[in-house]
Each structure stands twice: as C-alpha cells, then as structure tokens.
N, C-alpha and C. Protein backbone atom coordinates (compact mmCIF):
# COMPACT_ATOMS: atom_id res chain seq x y z
N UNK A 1 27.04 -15.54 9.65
CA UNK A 1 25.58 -15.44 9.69
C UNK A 1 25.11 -14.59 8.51
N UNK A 2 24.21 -15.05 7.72
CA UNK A 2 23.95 -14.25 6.67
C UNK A 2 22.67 -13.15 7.01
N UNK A 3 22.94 -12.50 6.41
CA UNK A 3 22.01 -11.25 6.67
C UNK A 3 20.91 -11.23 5.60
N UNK A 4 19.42 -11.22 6.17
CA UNK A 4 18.03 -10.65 5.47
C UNK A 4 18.58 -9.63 4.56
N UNK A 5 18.60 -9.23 2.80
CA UNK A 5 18.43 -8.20 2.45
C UNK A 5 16.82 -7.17 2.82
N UNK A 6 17.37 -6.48 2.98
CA UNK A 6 16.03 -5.27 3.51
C UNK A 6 15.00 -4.83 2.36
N UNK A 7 13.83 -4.50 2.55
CA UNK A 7 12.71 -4.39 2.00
C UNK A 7 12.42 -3.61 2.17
N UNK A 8 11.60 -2.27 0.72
CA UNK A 8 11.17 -1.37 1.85
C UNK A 8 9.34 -2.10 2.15
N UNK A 9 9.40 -0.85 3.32
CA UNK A 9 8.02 -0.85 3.86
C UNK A 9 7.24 -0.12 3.54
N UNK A 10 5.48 -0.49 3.38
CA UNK A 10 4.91 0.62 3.09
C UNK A 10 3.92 0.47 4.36
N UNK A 11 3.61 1.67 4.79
CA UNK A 11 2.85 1.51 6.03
C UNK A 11 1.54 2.42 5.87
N UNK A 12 -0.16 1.75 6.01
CA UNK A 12 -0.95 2.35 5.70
C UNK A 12 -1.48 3.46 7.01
N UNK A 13 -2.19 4.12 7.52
CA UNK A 13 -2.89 4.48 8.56
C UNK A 13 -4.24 5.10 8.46
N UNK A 14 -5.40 4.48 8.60
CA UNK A 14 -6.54 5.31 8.71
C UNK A 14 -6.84 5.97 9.54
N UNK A 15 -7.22 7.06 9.26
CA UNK A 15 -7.28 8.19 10.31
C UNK A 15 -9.04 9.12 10.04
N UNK A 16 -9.05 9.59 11.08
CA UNK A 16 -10.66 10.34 10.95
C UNK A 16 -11.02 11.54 11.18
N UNK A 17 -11.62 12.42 10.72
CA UNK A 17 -11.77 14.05 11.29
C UNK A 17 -13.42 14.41 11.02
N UNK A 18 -13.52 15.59 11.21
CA UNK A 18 -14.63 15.61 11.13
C UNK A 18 -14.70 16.49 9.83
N UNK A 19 -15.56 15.83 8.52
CA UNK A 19 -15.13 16.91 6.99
C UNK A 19 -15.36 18.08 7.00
N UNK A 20 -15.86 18.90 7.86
CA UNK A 20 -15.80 20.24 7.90
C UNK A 20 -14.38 21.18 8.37
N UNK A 21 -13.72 20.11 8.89
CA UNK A 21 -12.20 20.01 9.34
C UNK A 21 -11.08 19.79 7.98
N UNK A 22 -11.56 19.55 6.93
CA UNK A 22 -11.25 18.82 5.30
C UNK A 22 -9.62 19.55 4.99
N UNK A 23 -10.26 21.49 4.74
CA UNK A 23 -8.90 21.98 4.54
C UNK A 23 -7.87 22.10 5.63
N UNK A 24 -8.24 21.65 6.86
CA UNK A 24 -6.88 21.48 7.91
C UNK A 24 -6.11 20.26 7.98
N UNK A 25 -7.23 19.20 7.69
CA UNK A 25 -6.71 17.81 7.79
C UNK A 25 -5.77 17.59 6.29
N UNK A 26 -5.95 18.20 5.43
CA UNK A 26 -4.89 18.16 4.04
C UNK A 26 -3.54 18.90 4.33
N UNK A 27 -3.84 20.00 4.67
CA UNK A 27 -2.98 20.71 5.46
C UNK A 27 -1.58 20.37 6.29
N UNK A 28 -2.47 19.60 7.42
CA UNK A 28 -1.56 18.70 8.47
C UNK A 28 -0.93 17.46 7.94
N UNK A 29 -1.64 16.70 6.59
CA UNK A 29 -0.91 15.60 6.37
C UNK A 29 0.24 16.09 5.52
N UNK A 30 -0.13 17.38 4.29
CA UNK A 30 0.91 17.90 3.69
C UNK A 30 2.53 18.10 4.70
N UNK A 31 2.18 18.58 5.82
CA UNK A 31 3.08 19.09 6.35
C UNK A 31 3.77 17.96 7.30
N UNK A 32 2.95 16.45 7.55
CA UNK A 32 3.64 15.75 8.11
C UNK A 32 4.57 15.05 6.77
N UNK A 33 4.44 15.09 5.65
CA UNK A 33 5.05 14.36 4.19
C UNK A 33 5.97 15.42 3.68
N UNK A 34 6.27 16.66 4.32
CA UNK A 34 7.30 17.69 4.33
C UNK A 34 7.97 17.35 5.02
N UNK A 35 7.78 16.62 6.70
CA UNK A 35 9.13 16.26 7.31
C UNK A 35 9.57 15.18 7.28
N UNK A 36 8.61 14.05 6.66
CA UNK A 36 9.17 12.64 6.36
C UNK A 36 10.06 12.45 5.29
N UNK A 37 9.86 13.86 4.22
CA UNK A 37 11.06 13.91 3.32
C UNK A 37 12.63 14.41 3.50
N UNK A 38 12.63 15.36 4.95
CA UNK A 38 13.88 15.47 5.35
C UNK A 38 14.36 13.89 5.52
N UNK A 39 13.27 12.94 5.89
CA UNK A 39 14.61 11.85 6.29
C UNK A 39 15.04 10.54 5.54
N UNK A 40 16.57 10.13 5.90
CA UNK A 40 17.20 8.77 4.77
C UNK A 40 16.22 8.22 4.57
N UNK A 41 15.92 7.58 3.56
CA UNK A 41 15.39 6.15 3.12
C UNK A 41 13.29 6.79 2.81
N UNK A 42 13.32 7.99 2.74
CA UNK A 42 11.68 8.36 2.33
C UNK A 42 11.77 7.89 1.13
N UNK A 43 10.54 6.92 1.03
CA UNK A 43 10.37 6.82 -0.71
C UNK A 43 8.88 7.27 -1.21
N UNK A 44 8.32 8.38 -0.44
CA UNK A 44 6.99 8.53 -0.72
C UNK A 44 5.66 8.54 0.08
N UNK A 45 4.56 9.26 -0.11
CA UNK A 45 3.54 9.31 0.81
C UNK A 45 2.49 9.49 -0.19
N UNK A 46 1.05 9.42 0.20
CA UNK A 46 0.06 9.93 -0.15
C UNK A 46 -0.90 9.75 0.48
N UNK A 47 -2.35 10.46 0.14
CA UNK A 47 -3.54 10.07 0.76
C UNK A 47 -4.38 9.82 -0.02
N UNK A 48 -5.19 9.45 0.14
CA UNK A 48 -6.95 9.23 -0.36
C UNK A 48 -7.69 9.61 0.83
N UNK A 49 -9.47 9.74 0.46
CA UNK A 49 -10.14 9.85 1.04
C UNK A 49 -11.39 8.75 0.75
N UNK A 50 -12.11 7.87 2.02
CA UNK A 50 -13.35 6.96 1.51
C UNK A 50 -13.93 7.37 0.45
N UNK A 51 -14.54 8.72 0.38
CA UNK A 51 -15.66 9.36 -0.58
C UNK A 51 -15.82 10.68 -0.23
N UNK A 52 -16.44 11.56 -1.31
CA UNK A 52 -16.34 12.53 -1.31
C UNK A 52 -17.03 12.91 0.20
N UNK A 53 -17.01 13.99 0.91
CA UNK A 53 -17.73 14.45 1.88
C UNK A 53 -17.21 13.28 3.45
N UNK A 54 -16.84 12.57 3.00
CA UNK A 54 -16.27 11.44 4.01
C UNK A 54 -15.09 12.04 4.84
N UNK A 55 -15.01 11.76 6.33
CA UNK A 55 -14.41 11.88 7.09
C UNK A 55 -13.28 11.02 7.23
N UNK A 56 -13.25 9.94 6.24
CA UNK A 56 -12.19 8.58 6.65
C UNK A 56 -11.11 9.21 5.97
N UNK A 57 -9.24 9.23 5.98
CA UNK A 57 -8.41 8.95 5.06
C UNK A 57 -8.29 8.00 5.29
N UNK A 58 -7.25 7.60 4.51
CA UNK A 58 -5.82 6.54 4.38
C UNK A 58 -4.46 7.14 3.80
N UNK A 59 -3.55 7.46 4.62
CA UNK A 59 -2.60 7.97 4.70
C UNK A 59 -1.27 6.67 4.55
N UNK A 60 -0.87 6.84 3.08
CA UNK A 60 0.27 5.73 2.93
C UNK A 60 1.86 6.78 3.04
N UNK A 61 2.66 5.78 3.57
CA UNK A 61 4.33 6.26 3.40
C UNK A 61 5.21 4.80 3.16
N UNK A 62 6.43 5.31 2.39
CA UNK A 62 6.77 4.48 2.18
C UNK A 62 7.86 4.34 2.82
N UNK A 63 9.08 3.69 3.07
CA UNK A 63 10.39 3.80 3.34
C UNK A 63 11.41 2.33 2.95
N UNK A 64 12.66 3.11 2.61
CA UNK A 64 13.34 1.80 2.39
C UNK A 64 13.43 0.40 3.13
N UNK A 65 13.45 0.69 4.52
CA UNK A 65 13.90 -0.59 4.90
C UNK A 65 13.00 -0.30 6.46
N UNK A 66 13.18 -1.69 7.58
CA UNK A 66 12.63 -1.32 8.60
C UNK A 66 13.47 -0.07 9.53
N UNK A 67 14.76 0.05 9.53
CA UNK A 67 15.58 0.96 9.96
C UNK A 67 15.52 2.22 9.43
N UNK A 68 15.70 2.53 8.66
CA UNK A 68 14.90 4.00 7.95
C UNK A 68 13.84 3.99 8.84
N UNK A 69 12.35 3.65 8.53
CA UNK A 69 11.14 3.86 8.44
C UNK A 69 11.07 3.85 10.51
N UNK A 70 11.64 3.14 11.00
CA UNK A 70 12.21 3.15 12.71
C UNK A 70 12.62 4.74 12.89
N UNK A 71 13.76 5.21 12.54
CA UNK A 71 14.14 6.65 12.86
C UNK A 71 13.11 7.63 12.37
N UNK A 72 12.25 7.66 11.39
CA UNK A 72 11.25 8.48 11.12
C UNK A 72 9.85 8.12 12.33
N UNK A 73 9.86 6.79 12.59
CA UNK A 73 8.61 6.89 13.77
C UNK A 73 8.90 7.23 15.04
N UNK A 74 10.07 7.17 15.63
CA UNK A 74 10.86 7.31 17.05
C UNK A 74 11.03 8.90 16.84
N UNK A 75 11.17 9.70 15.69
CA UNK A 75 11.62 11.19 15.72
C UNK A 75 10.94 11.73 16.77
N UNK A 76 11.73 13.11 17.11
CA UNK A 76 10.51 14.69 17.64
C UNK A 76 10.11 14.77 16.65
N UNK A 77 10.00 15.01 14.96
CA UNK A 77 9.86 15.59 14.75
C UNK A 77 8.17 15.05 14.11
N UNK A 78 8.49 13.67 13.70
CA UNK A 78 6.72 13.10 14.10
C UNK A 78 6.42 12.86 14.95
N UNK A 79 6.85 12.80 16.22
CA UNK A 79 5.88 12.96 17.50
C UNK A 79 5.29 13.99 17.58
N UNK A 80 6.45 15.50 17.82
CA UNK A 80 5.61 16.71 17.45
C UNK A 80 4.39 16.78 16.61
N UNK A 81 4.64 16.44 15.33
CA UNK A 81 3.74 16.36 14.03
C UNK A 81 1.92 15.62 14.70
N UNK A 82 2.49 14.48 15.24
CA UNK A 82 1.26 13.68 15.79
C UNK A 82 0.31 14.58 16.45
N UNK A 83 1.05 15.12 17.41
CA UNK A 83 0.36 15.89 18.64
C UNK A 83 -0.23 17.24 17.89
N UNK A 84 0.39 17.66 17.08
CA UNK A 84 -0.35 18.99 16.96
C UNK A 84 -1.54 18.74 16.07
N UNK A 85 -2.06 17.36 15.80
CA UNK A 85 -3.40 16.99 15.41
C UNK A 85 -4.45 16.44 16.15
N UNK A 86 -3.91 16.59 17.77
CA UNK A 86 -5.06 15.94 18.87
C UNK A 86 -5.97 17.35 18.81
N UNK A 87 -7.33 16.60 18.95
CA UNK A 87 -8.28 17.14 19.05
C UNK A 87 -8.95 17.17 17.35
N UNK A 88 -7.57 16.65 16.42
CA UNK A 88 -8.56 17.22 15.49
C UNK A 88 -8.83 16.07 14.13
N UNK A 89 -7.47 15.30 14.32
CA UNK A 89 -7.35 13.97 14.12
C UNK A 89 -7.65 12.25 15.03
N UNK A 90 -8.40 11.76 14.79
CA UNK A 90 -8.25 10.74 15.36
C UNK A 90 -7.56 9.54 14.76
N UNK A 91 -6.32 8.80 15.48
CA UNK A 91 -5.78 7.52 14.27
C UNK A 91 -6.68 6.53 14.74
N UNK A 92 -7.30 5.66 13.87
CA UNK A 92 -7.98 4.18 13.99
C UNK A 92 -7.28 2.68 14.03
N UNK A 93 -6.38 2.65 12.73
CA UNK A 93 -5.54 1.36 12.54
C UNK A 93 -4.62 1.63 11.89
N UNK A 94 -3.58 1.18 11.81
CA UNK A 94 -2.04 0.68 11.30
C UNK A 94 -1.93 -0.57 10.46
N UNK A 95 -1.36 -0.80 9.30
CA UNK A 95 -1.14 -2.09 8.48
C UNK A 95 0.27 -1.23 8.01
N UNK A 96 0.92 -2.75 8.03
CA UNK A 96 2.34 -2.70 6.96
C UNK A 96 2.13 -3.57 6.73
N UNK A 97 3.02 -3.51 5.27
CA UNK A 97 3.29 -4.22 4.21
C UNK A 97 4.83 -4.36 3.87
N UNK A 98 5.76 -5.45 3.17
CA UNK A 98 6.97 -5.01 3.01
C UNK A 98 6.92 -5.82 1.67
N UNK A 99 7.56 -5.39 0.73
CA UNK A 99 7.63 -5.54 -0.40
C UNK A 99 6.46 -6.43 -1.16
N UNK A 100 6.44 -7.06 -2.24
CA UNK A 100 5.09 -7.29 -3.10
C UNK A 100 4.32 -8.39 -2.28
N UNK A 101 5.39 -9.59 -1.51
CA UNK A 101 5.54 -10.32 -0.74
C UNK A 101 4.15 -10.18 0.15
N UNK A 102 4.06 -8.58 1.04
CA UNK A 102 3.05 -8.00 1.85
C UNK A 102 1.66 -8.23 1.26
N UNK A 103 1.42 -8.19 -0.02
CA UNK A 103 0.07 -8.65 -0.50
C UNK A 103 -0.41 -9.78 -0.27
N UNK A 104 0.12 -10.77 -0.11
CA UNK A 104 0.24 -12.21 0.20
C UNK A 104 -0.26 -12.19 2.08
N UNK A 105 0.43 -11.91 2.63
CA UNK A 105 0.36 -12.25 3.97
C UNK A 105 -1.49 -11.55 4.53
N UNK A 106 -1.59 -12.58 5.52
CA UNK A 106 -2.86 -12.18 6.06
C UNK A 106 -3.02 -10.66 6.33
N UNK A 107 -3.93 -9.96 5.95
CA UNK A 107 -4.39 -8.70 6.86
C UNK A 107 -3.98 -8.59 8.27
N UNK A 108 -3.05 -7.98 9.16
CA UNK A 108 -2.87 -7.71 10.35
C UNK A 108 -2.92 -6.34 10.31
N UNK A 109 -4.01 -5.93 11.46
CA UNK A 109 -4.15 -4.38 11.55
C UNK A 109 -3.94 -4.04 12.87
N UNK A 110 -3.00 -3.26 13.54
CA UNK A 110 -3.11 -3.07 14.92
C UNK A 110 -3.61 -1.63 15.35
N UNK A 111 -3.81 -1.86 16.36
CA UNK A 111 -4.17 0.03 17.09
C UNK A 111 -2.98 0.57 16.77
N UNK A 112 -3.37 1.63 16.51
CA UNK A 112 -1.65 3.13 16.73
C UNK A 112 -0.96 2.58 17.67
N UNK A 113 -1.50 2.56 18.99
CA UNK A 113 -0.98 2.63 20.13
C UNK A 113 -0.46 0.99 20.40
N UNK A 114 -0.97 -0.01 19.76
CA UNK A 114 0.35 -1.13 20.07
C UNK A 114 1.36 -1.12 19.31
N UNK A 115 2.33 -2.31 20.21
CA UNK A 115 3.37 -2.63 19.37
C UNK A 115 3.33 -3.31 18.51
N UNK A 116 4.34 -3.24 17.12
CA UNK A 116 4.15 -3.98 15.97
C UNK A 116 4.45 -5.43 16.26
N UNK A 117 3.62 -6.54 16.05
CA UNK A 117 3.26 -7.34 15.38
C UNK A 117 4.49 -8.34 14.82
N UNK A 118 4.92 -9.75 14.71
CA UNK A 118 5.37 -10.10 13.59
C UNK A 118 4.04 -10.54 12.40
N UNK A 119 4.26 -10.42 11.07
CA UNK A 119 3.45 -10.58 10.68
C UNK A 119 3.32 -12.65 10.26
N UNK A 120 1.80 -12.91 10.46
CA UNK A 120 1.82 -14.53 10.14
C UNK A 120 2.52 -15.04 8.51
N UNK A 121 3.07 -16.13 8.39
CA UNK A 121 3.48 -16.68 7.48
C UNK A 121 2.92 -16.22 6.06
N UNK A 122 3.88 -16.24 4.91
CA UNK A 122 3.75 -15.91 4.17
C UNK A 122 3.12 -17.25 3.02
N UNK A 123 1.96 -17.30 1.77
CA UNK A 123 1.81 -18.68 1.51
C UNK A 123 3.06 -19.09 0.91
N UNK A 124 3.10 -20.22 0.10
CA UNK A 124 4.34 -20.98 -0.77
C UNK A 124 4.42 -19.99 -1.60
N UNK A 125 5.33 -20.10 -2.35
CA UNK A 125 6.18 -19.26 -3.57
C UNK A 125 5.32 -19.53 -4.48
N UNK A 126 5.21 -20.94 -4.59
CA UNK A 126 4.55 -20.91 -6.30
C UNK A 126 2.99 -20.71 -6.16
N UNK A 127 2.73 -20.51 -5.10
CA UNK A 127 1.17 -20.20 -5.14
C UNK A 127 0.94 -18.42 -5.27
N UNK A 128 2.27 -17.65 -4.86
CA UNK A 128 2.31 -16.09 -5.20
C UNK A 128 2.25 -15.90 -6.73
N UNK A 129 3.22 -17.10 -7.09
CA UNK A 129 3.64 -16.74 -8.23
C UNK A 129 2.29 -16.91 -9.31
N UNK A 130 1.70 -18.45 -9.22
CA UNK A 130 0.58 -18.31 -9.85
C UNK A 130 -0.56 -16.92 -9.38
N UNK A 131 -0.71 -16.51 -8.43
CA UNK A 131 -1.68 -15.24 -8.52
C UNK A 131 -1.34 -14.22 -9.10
N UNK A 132 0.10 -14.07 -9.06
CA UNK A 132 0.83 -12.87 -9.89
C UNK A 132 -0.01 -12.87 -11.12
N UNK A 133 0.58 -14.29 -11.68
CA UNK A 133 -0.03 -14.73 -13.39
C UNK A 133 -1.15 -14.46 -13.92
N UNK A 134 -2.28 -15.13 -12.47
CA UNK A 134 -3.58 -14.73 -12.64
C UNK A 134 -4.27 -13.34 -13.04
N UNK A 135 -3.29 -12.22 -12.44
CA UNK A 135 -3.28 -11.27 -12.12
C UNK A 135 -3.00 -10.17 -13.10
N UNK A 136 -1.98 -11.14 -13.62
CA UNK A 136 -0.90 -9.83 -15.00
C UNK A 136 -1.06 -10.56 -16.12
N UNK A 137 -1.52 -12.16 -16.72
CA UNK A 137 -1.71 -12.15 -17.74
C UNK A 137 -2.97 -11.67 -18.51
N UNK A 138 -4.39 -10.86 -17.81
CA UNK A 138 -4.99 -10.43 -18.60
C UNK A 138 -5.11 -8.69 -18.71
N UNK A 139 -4.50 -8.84 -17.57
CA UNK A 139 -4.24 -6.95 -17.56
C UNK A 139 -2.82 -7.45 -19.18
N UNK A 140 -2.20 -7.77 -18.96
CA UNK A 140 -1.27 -7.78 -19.96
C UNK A 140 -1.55 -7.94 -21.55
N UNK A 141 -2.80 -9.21 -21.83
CA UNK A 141 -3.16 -9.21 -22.79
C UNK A 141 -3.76 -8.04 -23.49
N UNK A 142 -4.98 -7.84 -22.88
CA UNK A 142 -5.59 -6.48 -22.67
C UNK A 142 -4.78 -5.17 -23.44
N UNK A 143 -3.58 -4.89 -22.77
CA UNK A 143 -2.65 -3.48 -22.52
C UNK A 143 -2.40 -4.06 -24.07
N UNK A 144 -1.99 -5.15 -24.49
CA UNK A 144 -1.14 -5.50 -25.51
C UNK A 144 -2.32 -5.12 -26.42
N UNK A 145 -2.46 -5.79 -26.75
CA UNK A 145 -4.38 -5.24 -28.01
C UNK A 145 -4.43 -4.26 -27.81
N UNK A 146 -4.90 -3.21 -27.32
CA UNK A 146 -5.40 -2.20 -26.80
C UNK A 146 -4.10 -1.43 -27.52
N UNK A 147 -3.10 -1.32 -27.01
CA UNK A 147 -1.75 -0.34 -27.66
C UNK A 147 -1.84 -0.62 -29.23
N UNK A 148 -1.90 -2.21 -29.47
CA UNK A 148 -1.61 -2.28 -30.65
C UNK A 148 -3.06 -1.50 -31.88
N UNK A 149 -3.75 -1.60 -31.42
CA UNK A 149 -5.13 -1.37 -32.08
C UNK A 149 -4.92 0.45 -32.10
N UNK A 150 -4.54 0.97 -31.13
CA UNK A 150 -5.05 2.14 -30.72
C UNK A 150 -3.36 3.20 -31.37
N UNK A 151 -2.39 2.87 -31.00
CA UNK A 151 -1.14 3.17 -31.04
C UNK A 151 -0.27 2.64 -31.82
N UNK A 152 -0.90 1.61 -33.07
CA UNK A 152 0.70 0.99 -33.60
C UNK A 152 1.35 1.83 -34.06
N UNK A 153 1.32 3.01 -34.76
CA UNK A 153 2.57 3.70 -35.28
C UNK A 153 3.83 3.77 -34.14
N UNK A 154 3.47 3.74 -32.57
CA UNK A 154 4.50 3.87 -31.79
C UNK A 154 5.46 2.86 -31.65
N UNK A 155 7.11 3.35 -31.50
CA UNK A 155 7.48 2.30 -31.81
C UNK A 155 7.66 1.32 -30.29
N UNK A 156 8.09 0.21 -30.62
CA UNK A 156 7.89 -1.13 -29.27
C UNK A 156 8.24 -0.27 -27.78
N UNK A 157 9.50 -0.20 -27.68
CA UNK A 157 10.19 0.18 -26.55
C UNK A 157 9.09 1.50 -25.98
N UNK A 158 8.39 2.27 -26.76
CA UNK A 158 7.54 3.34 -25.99
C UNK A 158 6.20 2.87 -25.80
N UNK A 159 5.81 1.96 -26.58
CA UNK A 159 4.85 1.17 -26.22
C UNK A 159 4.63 0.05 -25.11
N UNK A 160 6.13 -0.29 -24.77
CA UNK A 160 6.30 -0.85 -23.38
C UNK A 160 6.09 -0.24 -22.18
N UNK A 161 6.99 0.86 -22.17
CA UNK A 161 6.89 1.70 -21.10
C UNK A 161 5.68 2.02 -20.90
N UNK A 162 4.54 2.49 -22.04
CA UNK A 162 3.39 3.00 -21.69
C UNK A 162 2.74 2.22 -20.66
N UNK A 163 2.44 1.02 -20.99
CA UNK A 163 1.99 -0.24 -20.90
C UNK A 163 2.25 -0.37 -19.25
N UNK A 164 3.80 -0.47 -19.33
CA UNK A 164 4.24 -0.73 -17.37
C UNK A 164 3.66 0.05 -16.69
N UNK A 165 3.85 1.85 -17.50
CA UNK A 165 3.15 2.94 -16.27
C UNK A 165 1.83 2.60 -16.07
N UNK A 166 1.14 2.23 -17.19
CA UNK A 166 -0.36 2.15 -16.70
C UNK A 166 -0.64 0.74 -15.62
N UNK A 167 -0.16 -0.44 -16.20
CA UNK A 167 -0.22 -1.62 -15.58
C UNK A 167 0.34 -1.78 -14.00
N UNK A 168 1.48 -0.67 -13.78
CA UNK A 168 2.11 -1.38 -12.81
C UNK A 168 1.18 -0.98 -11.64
N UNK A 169 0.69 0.37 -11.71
CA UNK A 169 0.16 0.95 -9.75
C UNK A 169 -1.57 0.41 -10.19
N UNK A 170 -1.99 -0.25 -11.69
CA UNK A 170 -3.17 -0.89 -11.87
C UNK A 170 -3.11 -2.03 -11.04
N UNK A 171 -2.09 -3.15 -11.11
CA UNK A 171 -1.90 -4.20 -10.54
C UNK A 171 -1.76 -4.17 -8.91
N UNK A 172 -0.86 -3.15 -8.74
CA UNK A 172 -0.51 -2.86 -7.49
C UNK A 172 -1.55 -2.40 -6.65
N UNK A 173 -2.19 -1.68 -7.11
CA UNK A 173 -3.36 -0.57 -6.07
C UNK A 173 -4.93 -1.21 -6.12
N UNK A 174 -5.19 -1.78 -7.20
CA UNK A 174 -6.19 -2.45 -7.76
C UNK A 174 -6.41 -3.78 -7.87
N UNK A 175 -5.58 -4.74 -9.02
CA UNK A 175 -6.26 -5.87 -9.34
C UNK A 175 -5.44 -7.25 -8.01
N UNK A 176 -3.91 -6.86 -8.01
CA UNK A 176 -3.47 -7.77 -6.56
C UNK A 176 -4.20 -7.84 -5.59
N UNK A 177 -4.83 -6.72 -4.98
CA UNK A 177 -5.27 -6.50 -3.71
C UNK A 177 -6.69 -7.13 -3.68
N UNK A 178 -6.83 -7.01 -4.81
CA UNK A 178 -8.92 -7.77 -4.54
C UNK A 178 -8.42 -9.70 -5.62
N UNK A 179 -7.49 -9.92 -6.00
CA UNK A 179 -7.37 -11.26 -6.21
C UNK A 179 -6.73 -11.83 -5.46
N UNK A 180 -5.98 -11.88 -4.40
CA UNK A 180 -5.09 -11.79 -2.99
C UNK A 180 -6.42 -12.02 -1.98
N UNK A 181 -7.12 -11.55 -2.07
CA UNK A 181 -8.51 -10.71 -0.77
C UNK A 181 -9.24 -12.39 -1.38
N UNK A 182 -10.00 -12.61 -3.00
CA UNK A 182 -10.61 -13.27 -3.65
C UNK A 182 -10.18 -15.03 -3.11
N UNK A 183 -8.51 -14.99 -3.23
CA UNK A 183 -8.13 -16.13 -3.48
C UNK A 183 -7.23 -16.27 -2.31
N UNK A 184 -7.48 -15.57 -1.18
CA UNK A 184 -6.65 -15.88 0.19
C UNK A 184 -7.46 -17.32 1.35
N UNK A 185 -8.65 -18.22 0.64
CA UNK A 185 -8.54 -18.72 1.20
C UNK A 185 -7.78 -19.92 0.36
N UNK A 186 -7.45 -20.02 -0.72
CA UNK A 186 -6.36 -20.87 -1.08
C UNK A 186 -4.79 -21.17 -0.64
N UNK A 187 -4.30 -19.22 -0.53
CA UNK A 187 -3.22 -19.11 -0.28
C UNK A 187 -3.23 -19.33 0.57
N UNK A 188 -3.94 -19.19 1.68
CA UNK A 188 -2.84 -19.59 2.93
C UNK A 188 -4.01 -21.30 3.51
N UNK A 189 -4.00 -22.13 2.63
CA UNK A 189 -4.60 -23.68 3.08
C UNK A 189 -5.94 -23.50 3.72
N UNK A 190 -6.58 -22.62 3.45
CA UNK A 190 -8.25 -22.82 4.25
C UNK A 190 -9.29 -23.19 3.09
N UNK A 191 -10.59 -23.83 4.15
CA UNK A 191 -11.39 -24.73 3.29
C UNK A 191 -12.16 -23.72 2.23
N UNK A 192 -12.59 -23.52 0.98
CA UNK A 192 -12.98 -22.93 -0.05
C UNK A 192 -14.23 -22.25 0.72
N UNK A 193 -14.50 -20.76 1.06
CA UNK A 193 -16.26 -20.72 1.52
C UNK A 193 -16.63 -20.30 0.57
N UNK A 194 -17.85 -20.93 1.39
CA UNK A 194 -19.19 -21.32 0.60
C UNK A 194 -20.20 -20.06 0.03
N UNK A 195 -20.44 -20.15 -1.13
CA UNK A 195 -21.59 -18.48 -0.92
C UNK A 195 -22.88 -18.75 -1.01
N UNK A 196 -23.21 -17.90 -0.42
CA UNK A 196 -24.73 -17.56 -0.26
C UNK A 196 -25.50 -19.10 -1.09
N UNK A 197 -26.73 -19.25 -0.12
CA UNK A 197 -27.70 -20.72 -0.67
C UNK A 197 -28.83 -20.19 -1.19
C-alpha cells in the first residue's frame, strides 16, 4: 500500500477581544507560539490584526505534517494555553490549508468547537497550474525590470534571491489568494457570475 507523502499544514484562527484588552491579547498569543515551539514538526506562527484599533486577529501556525500539528492540538499544554484566555478571548473560525494545493480548494471554515472536516475536491492540475502562471508571470516580469533598471550592477544569483524573497510571501499572502478567490468559479466548474447590471 503506498503511502500519502505528508504536507505541512497551515492552520488559520480568528479570534476576538475587546482592543482595550490589545497588550494582553499579544501577550497570550506570544506565549501560546512559545509552547508550540517546544514541539516536533513547528514551522512557525504569526498574527495580524483587521485594522488598527480593531478587535479581530488572525492567528496563523504552521506544522509539518497532520501528525505533528495533531500532538500540538490534543496537548495540556494548549489546552491549558486555551483556557487561560476564557473570558478574554473569544475563538470565531478555524481554516486549514495543506500545502500550495490549499489555495485551490474551496474555503471551508468550521467552529473551534467542531470536528475537522475532509476538505472538498481539489480543481484539475492544469487549471492550478495555469493560475500559478497567471499569478507569477507578471509579478515576475515586473521583479525582472524593476531589479534590472534599479540594481544592475548586482550580480544574477543575488538578484535572484532578492527577487524570490520579495515575490515569494507577495504571491503567497497576496496575489494567489485574491486570483484563486477571482477565478474560483472556473476552478472548481461553476457558471461565470454575472456583475452588477
């Protein structure tokens, strides 16, 4: 029987406080991303906030695989973590994602409190692949002009790298997620809607 290679996961959570609550709620997430780093397979956390003065986060973590990211949600030591934010945290919704793949698949958001979900079908390959394209050949053109105009004395190989750091969490955090959102009624076979008459 052949075995799925593993993916990691990234798992979002919006959560709510009240902003006068601001320096506790940074506080408490710091210190829950202190114990998610004691464990195998952490590849990372962060937050944002909606807007300034806003009560909303979004609290991302990452982990290698579903087994990793399993022993960090089953712990004491984030259950503990959870609880010592009642009263002051409220969680709203849950989304995962597992590798680039996750941009593709429909939005599924569940309560905290259910169980996960399989997520619905993923579209065809070559229809990822063309949005990729859509996606990275003008961020790419762009980066390319732009270095060359601004930076040619640098030589290629540092001019690449520049290029990936800026492009890659651009693509990732930014331009996938709203051409994915744009062009999801293609990807997954629904009729084109219509805008505004």
């Amino acid at each position: 029987m052949t075995r799925t290679p593993s993916m990691p996961v990234t798992v979002s959570v919006a959560r709510r406080t009240d902003p006068a609550r601001t320096p506790e709620m940074v506080a408490w997430m710091r210190a829950g991303t202190a114990l998610a780093e004691a464990f195998p397979g952490f590849l990372g956390a962060g937050w944002i906030r909606s807007a300034p003065g806003s009560g909303e986060w979004h609290m991302l973590y990452r982990f290698a695989d579903d087994e990793t990211l399993r022993r960090w949600e089953e712990s004491p030591q984030r259950h503990w973590w959870l609880a010592s934010a009642q009263g002051v945290v409220e969680h709203t919704q849950v989304e995962r994602r597992t590798g680039v793949e996750g941009w593709f698949s429909r939005q599924v958001v569940e309560p905290v409190s259910a169980e996960p979900t399989a997520p619905p079908p993923s579209p065809p390959r070559w229809k990822q692949a063309v949005t990729i394209w859509l996606a990275f050949f003008p961020l790419s053109l762009t980066a390319t002009l732009l270095t060359g105009r601004l930076i040619p004395d640098v030589p290629v190989p540092a001019r690449v790298l520049i290029m990936t750091l800026t492009l890659t969490p651009l693509m990732t955090y930014v331009v996938l997620p709203r051409i994915t959102q744009a062009l999801g009624w293609w990807l997954h076979g629904r009729p084109r809607p219509r805008g505004p008459r």
